[in-house]
Protein backbone atom coordinates (compact mmCIF):
# COMPACT_ATOMS: atom_id res chain seq x y z
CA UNK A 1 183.04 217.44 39.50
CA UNK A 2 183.24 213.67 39.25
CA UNK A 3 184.55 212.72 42.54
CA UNK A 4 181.38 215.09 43.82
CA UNK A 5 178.62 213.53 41.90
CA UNK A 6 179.93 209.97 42.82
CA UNK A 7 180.15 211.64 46.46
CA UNK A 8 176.14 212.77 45.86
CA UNK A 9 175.22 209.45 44.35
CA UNK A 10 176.65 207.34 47.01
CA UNK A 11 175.25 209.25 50.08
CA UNK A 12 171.63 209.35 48.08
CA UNK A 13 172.71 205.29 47.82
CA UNK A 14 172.69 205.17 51.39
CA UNK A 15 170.35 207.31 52.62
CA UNK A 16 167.57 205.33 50.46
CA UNK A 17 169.41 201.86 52.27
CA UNK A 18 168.99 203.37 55.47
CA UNK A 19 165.55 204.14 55.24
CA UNK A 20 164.55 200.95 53.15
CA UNK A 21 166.20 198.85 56.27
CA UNK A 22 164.24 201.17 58.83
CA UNK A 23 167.94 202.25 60.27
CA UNK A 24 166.41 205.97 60.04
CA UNK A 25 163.23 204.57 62.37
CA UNK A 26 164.36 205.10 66.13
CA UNK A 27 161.67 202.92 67.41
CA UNK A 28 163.14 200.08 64.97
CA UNK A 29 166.78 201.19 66.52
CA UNK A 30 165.34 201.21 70.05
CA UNK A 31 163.78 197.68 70.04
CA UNK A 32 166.73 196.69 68.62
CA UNK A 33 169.01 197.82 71.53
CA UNK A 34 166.65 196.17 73.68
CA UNK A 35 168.05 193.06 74.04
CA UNK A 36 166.87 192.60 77.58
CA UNK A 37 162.96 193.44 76.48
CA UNK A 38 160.66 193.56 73.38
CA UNK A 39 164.33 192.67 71.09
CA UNK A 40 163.68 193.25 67.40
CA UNK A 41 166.90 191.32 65.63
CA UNK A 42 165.50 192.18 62.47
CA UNK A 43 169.03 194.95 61.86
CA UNK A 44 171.11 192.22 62.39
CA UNK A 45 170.52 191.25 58.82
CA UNK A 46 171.29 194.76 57.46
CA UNK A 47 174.37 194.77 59.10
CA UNK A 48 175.65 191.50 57.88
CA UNK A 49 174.24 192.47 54.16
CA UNK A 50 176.49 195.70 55.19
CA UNK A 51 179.51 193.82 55.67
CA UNK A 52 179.20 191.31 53.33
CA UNK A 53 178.75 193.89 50.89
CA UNK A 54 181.99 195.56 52.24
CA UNK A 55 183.85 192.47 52.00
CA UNK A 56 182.84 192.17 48.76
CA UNK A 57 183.76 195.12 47.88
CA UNK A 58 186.83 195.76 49.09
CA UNK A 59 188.16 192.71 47.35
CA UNK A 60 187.65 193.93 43.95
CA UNK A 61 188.57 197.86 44.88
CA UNK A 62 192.17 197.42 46.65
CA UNK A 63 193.02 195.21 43.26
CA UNK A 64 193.32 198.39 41.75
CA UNK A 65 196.17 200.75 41.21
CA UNK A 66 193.89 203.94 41.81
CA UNK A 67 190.98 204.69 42.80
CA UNK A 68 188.06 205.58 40.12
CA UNK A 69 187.57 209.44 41.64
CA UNK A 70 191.27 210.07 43.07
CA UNK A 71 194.88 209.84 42.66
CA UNK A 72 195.28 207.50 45.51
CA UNK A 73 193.57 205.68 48.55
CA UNK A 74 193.04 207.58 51.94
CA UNK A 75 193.07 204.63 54.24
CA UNK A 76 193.01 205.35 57.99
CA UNK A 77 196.44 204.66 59.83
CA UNK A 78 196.31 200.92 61.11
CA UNK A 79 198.53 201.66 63.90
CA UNK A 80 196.47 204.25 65.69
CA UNK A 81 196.44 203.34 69.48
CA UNK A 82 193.10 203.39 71.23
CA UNK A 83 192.90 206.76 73.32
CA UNK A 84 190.62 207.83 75.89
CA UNK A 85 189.08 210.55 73.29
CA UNK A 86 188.22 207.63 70.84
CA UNK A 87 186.52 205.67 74.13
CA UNK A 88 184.52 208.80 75.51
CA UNK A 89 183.40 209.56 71.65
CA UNK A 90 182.40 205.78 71.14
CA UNK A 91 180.58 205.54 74.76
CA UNK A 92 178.62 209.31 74.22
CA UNK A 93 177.76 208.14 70.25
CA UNK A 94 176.30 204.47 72.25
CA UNK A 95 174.19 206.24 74.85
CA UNK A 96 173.05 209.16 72.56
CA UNK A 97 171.77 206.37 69.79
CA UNK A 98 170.45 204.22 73.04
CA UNK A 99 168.72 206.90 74.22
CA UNK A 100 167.20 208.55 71.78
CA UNK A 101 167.76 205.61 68.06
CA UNK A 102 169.41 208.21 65.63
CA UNK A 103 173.14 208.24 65.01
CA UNK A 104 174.34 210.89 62.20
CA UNK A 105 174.40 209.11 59.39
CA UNK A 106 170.35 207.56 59.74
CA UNK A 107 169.28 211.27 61.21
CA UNK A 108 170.03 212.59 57.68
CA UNK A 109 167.75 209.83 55.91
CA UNK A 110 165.16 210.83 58.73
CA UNK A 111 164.95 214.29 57.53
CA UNK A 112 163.00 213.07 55.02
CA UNK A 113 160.23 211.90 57.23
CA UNK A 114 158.41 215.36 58.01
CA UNK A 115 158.93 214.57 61.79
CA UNK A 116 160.07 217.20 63.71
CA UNK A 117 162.57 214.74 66.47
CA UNK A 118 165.17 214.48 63.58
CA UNK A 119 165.50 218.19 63.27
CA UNK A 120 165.83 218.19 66.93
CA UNK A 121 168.52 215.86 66.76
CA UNK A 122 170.48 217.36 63.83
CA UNK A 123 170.53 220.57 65.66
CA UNK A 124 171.80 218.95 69.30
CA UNK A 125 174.54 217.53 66.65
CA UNK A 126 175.49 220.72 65.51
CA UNK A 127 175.33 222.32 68.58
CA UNK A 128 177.60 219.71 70.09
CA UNK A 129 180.14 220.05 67.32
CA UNK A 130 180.55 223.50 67.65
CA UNK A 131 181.20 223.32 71.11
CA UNK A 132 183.90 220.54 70.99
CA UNK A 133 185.20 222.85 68.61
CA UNK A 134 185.43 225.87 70.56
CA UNK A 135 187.09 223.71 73.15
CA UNK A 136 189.18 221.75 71.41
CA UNK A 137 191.84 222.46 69.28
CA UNK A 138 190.85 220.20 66.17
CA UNK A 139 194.02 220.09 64.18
């Protein structure tokens, strides 16, 4: 129960950072990626407040034994190698957010908007999910 509410509280956390930043706003996204037109720099900042924060973060978290919610730390394997799977996902999440200025995680905070593009959007996701799960084996 405590490792859920902390889960609850921190995606509430961010879902009120990325609409307070505008990160849930595609045309804020969109003039962002346009670095060739009308650019809009402004997310630059939230990104750097992003990894500052992380930084900051991190520092004080992997001084611990434990973390607060868990029995140990699921870190991601360092020595991965870079596949062609992890290029097509990273080039198809680029030109989806390009072309359209909703990833996931900022689709979900633009729920909350009463517009009906992120609905749109959240069901292409699902849609695509399930089929790169019907043909891929996922294990």
């Amino acid at each position: 129960m405590k490792k859920s509410l902390a889960a609850l509280l921190c995606g509430i956390l961010f879902g009120v950072g990325l609409s307070l930043s505008q990160m849930s706003n595609p045309d804020k996204v969109l003039a962002f990626l346009d670095v060739t037109g009308n650019w809009d720099p402004s997310l630059i900042l939230v990104m750097a407040g992003a990894l500052i924060t992380l930084a900051t973060a991190q520092h004080f978290i992997f001084k611990r034994t434990q973390p607060i919610c868990d029995t140990q730390f699921h870190l991601p394997k360092t020595n991965a190698p870079i596949d062609h799977r992890l290029i097509l996902g990273a080039v198809i999440f680029g030109i989806g957010w390009g072309l359209v200025g909703f990833c996931p995680g900022a689709v979900l905070a633009a729920l909350g908007d009463g517009k009906f593009e992120p609905f749109l959007f959240t069901a292409a996701l699902g849609a695509g999910m399930m089929l790169f799960s019907w043909f891929h084996d996922t294990k």
